[in-house]
PDB file of N, CA and C in Angstrom:
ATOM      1  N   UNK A   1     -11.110  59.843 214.154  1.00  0.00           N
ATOM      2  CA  UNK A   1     -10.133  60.012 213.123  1.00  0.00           C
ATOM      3  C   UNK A   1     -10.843  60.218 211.788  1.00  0.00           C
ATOM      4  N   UNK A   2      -9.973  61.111 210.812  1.00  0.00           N
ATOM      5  CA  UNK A   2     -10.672  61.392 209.897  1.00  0.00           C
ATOM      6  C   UNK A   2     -10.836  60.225 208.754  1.00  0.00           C
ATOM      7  N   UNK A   3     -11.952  59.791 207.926  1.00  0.00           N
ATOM      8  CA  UNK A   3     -11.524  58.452 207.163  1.00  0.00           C
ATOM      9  C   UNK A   3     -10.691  59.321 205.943  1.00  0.00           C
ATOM     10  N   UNK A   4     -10.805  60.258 205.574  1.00  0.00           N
ATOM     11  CA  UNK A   4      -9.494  60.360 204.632  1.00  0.00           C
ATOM     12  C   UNK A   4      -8.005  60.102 204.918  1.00  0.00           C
ATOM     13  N   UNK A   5      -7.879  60.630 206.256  1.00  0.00           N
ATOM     14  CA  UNK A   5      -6.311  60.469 206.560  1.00  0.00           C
ATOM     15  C   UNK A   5      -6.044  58.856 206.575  1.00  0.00           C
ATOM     16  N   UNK A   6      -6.838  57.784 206.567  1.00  0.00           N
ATOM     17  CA  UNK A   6      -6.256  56.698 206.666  1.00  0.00           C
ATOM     18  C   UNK A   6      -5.854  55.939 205.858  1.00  0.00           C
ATOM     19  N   UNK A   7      -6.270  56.267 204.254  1.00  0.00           N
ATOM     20  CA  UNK A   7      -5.716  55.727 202.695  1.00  0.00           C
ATOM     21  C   UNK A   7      -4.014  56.874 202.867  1.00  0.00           C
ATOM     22  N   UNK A   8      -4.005  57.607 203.277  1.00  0.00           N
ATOM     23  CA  UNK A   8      -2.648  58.467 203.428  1.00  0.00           C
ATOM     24  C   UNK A   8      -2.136  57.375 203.834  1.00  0.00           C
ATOM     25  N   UNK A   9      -1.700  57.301 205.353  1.00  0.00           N
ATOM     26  CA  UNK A   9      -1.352  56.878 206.328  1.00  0.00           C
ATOM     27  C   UNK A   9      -0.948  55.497 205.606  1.00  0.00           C
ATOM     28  N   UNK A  10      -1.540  54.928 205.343  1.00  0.00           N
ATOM     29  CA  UNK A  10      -1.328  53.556 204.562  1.00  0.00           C
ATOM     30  C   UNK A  10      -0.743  53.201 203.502  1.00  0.00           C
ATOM     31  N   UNK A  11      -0.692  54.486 202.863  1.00  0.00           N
ATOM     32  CA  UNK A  11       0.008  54.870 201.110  1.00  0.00           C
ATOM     33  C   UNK A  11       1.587  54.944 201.895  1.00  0.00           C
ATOM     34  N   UNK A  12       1.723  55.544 202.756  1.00  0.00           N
ATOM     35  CA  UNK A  12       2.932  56.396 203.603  1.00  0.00           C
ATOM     36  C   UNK A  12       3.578  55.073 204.059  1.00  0.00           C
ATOM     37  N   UNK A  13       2.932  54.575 205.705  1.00  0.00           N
ATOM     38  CA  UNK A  13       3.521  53.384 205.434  1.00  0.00           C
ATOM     39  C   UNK A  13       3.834  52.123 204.815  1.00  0.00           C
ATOM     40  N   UNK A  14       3.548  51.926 203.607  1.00  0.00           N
ATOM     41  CA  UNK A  14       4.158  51.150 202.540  1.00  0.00           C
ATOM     42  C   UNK A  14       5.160  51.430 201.734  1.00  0.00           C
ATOM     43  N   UNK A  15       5.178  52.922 201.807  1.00  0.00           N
ATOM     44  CA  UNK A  15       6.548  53.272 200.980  1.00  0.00           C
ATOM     45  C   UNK A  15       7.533  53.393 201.794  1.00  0.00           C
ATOM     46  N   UNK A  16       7.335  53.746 203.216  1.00  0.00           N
ATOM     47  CA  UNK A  16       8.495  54.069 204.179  1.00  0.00           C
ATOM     48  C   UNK A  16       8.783  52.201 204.329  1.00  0.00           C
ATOM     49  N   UNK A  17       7.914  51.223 204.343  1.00  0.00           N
ATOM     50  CA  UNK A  17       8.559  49.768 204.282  1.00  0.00           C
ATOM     51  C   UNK A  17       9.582  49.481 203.528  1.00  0.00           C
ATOM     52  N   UNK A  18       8.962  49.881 202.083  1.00  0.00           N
ATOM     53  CA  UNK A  18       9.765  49.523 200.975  1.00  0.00           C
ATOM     54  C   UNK A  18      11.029  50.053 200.695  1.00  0.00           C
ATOM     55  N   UNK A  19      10.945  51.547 201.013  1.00  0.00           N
ATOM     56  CA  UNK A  19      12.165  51.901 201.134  1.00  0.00           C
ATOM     57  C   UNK A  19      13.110  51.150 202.565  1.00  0.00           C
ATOM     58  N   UNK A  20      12.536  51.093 203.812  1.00  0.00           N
ATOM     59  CA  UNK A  20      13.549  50.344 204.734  1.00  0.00           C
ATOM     60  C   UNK A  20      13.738  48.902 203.419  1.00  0.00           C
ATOM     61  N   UNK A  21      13.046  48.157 203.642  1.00  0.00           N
ATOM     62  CA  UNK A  21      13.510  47.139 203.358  1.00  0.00           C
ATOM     63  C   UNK A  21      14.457  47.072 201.890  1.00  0.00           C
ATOM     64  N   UNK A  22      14.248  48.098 201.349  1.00  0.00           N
ATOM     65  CA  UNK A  22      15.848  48.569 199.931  1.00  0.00           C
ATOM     66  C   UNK A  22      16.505  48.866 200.814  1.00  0.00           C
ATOM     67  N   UNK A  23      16.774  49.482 201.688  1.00  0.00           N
ATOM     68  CA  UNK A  23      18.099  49.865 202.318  1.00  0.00           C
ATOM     69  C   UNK A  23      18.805  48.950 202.579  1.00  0.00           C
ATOM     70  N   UNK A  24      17.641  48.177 203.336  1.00  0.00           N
ATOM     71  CA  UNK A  24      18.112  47.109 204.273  1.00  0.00           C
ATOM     72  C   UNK A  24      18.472  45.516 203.270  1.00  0.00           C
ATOM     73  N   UNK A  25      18.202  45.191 202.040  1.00  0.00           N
ATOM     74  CA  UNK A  25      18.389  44.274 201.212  1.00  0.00           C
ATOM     75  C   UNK A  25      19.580  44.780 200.525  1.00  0.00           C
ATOM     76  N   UNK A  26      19.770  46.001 200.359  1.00  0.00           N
ATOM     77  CA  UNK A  26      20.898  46.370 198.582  1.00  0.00           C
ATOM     78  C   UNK A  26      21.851  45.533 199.028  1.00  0.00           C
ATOM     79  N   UNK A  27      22.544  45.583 200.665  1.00  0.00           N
ATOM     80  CA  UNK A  27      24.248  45.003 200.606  1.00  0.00           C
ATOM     81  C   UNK A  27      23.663  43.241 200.747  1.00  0.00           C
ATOM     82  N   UNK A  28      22.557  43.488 200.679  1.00  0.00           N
ATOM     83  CA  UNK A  28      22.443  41.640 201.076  1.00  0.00           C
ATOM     84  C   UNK A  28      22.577  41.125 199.642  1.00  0.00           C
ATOM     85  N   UNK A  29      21.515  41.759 198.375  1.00  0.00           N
ATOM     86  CA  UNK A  29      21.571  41.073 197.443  1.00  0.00           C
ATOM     87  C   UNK A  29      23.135  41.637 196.386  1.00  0.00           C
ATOM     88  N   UNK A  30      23.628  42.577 196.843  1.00  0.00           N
ATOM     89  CA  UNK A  30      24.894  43.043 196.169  1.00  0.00           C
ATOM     90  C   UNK A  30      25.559  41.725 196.184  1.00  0.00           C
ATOM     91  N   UNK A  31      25.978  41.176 197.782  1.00  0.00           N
ATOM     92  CA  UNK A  31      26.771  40.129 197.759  1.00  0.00           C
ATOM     93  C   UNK A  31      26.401  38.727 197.535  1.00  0.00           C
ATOM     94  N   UNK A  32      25.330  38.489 197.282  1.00  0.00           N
ATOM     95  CA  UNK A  32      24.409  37.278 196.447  1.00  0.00           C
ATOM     96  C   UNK A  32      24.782  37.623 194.649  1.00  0.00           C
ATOM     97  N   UNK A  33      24.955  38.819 194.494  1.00  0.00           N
ATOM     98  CA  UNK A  33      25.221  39.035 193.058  1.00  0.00           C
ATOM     99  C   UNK A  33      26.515  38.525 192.910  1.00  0.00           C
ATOM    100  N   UNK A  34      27.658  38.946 193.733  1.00  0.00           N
ATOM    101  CA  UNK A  34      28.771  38.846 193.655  1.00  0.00           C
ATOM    102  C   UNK A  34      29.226  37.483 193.953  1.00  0.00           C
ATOM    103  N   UNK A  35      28.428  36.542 194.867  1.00  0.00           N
ATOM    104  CA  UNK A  35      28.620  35.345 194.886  1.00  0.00           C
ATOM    105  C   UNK A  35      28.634  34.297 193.842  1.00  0.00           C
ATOM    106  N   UNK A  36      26.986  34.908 193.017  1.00  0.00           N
ATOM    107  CA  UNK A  36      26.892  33.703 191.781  1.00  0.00           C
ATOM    108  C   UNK A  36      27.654  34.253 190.855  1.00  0.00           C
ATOM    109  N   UNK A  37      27.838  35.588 190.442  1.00  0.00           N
ATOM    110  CA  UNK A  37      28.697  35.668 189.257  1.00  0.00           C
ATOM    111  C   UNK A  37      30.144  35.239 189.380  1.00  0.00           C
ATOM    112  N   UNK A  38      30.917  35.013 190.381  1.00  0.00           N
ATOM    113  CA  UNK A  38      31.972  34.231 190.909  1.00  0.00           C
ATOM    114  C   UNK A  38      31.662  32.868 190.165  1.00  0.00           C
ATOM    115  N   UNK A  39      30.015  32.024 190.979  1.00  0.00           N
ATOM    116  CA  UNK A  39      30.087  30.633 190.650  1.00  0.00           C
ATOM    117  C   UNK A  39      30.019  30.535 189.061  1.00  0.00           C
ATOM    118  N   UNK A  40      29.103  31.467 188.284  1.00  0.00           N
ATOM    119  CA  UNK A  40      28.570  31.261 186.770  1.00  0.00           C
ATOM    120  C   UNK A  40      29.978  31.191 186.038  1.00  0.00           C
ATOM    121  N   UNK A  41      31.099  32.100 186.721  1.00  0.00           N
ATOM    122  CA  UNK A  41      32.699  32.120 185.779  1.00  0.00           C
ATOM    123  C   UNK A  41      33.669  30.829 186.460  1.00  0.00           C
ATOM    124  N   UNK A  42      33.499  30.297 187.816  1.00  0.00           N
ATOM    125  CA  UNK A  42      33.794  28.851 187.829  1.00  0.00           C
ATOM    126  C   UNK A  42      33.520  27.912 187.229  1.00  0.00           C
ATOM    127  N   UNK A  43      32.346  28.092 187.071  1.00  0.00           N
ATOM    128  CA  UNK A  43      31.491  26.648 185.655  1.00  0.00           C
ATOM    129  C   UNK A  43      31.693  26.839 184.426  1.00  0.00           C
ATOM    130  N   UNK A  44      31.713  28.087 184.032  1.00  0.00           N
ATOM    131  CA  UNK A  44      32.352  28.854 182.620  1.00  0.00           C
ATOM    132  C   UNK A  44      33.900  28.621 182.298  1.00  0.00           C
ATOM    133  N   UNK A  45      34.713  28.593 183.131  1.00  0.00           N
ATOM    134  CA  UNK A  45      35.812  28.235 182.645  1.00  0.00           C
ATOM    135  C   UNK A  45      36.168  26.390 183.228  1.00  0.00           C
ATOM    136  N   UNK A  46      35.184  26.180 183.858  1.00  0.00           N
ATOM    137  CA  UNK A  46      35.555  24.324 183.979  1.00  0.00           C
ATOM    138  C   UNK A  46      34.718  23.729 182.617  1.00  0.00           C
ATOM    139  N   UNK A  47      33.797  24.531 181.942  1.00  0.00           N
ATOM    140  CA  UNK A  47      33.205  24.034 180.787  1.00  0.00           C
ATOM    141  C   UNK A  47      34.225  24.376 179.721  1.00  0.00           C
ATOM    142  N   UNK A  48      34.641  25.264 179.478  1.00  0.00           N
ATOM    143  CA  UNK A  48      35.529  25.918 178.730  1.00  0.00           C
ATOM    144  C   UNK A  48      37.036  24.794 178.409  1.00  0.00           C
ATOM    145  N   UNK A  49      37.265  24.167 179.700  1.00  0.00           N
ATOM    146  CA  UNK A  49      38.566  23.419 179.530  1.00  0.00           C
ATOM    147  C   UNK A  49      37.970  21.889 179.060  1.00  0.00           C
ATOM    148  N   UNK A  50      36.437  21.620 179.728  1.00  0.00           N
ATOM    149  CA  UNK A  50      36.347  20.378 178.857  1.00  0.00           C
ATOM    150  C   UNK A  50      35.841  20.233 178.184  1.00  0.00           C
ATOM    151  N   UNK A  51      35.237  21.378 177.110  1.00  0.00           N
ATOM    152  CA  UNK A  51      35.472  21.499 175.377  1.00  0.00           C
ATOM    153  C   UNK A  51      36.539  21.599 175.079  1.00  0.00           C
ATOM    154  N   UNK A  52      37.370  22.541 175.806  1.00  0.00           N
ATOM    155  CA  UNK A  52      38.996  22.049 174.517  1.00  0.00           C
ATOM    156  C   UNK A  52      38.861  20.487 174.671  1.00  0.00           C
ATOM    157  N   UNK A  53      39.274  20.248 175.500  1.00  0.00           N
ATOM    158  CA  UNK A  53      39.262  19.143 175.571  1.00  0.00           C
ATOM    159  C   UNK A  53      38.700  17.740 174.660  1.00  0.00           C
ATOM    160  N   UNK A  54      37.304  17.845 174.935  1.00  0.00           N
ATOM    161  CA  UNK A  54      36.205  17.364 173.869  1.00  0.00           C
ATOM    162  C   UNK A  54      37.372  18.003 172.193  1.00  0.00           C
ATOM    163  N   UNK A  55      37.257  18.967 171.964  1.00  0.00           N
ATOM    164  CA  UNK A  55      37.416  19.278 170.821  1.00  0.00           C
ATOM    165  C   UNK A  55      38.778  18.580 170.312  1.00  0.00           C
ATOM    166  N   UNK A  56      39.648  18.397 171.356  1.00  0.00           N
ATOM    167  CA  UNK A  56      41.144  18.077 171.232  1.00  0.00           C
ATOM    168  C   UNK A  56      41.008  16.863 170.898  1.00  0.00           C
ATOM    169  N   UNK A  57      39.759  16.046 171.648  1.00  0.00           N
ATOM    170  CA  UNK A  57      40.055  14.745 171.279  1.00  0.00           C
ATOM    171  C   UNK A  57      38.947  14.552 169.861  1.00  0.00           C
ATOM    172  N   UNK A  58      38.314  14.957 169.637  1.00  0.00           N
ATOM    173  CA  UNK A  58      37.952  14.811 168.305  1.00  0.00           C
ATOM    174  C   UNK A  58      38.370  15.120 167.056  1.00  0.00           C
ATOM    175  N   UNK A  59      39.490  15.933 167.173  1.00  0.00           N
ATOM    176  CA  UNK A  59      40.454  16.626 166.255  1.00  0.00           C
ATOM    177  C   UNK A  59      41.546  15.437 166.334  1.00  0.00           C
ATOM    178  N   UNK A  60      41.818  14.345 167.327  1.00  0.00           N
ATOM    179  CA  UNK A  60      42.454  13.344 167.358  1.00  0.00           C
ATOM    180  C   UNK A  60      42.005  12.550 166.687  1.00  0.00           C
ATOM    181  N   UNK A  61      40.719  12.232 166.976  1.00  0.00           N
ATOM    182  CA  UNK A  61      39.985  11.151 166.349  1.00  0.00           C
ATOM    183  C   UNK A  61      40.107  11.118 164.767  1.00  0.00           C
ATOM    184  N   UNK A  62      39.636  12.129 164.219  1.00  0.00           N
ATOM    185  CA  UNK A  62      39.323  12.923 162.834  1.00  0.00           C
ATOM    186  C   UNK A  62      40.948  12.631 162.668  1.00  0.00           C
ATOM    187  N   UNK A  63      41.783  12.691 162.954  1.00  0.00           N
ATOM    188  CA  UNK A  63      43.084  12.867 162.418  1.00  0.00           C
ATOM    189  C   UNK A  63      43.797  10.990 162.023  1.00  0.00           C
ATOM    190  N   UNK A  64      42.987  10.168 163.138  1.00  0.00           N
ATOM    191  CA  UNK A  64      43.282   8.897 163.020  1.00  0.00           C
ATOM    192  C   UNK A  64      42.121   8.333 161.304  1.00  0.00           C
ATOM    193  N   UNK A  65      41.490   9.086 161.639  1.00  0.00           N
ATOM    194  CA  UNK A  65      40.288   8.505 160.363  1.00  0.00           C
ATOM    195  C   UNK A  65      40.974   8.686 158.707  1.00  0.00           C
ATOM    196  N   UNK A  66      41.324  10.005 159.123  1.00  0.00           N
ATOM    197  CA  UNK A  66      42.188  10.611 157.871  1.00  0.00           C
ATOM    198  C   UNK A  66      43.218   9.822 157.124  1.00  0.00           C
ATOM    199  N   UNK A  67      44.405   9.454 158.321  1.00  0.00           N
ATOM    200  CA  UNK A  67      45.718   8.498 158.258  1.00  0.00           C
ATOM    201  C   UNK A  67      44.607   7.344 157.822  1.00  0.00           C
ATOM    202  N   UNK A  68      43.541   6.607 158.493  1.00  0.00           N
ATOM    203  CA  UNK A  68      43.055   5.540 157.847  1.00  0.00           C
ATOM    204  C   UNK A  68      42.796   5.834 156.170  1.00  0.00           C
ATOM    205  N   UNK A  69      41.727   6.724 155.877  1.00  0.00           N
ATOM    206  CA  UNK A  69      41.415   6.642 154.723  1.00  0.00           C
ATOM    207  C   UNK A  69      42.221   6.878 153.784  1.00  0.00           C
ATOM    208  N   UNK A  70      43.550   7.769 154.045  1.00  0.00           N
ATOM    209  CA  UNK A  70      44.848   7.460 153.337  1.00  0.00           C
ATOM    210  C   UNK A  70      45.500   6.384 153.132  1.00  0.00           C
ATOM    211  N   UNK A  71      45.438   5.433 153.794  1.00  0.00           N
ATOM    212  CA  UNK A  71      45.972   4.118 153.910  1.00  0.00           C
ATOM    213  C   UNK A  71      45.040   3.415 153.127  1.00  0.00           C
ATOM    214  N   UNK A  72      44.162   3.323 153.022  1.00  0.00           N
ATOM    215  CA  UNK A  72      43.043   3.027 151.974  1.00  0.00           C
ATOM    216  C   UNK A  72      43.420   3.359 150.423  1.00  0.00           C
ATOM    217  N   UNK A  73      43.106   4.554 150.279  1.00  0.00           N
ATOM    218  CA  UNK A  73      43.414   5.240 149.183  1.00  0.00           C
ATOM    219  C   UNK A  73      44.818   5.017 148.577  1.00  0.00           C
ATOM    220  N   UNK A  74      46.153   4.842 149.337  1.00  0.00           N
ATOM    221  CA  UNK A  74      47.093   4.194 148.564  1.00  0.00           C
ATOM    222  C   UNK A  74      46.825   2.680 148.258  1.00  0.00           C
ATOM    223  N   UNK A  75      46.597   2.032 148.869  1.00  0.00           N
ATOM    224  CA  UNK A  75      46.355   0.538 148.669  1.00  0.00           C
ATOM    225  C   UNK A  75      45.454   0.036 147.445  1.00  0.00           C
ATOM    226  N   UNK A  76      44.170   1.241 147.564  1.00  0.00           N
ATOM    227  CA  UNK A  76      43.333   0.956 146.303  1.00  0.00           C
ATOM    228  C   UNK A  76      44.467   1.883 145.161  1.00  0.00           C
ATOM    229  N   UNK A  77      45.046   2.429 145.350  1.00  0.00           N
ATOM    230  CA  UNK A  77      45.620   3.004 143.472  1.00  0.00           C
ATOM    231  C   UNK A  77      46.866   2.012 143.337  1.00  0.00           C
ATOM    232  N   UNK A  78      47.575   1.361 144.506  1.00  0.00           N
ATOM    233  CA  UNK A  78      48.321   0.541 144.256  1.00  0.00           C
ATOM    234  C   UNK A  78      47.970  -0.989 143.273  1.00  0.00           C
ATOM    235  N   UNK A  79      46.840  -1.291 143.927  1.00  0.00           N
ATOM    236  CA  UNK A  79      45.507  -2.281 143.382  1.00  0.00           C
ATOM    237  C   UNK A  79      45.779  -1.863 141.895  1.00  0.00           C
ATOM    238  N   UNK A  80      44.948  -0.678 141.632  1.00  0.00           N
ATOM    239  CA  UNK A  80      44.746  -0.299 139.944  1.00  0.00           C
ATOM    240  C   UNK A  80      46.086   0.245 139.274  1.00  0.00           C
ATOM    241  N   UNK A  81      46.901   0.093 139.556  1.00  0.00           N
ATOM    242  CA  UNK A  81      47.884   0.240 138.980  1.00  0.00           C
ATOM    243  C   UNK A  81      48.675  -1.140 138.695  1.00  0.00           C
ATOM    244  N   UNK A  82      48.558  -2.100 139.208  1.00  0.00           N
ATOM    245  CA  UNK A  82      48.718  -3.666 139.089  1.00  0.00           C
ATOM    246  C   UNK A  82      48.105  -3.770 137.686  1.00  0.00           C
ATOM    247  N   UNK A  83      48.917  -4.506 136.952  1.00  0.00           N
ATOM    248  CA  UNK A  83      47.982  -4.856 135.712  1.00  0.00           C
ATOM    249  C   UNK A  83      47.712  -6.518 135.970  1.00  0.00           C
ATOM    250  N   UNK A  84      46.658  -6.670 135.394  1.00  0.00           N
ATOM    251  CA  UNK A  84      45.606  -7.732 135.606  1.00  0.00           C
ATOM    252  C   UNK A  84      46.405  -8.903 134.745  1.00  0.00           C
ATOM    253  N   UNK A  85      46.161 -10.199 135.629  1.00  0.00           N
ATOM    254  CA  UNK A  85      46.919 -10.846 134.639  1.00  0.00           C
ATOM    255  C   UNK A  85      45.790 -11.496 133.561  1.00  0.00           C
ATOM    256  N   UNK A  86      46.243 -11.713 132.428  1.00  0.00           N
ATOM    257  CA  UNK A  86      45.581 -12.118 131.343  1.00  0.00           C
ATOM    258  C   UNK A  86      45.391 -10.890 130.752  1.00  0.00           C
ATOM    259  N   UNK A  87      44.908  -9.571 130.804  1.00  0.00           N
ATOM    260  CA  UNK A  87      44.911  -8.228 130.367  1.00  0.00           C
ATOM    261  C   UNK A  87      46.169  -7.651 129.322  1.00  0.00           C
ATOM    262  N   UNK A  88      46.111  -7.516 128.295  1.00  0.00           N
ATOM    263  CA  UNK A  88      47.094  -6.772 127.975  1.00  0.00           C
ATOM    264  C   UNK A  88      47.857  -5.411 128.722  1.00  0.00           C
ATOM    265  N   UNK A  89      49.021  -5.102 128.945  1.00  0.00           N
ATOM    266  CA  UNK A  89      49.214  -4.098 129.536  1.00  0.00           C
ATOM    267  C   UNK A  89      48.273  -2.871 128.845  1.00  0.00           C
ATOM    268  N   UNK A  90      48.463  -1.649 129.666  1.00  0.00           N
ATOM    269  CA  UNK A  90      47.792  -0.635 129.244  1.00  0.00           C
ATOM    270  C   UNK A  90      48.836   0.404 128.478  1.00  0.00           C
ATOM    271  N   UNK A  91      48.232   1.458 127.422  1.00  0.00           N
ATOM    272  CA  UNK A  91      49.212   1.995 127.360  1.00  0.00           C
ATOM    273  C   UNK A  91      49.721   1.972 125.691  1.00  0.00           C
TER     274      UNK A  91
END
């Protein structure tokens, strides 16, 4: 045999592999594609509902703090609006 023909021969069958084995992989990894991008938008929208969530309840929270520091804030101007006894009124 000639030694040139055998770097051919070898160039040849590696590409005729590679191509079988693309043929033979595309529908395998098509539906591996189609599987996880299914799972990545299951976890995407179960994350999605427990940030609203998260967010809902911190927008609760924040809303109880508020009503507190209002309740504060009248009590202290109620305070300074009291005139002091012994103080002359103001005014």
């Amino acid at each position: 045999m000639d030694p040139e023909i055998i770097p051919m021969m070898i160039f040849t069958i590696i590409i005729l592999a590679m191509l079988g084995g693309f043929i033979l992989l595309l529908p395998i990894t098509r539906r591996l594609g189609k599987f996880l991008e299914y799972r990545m938008t299951e976890r995407t929208r179960l994350m999605e509902n427990q940030e609203k969530e998260a967010l809902l309840r911190a927008i609760e929270s924040l809303r109880d703090d508020v009503a507190h520091l209002a309740e504060r804030q009248e009590f202290t101007e109620r305070l300074l609006d009291k005139p002091r006894s012994g103080e002359p009124p103001r005014g």
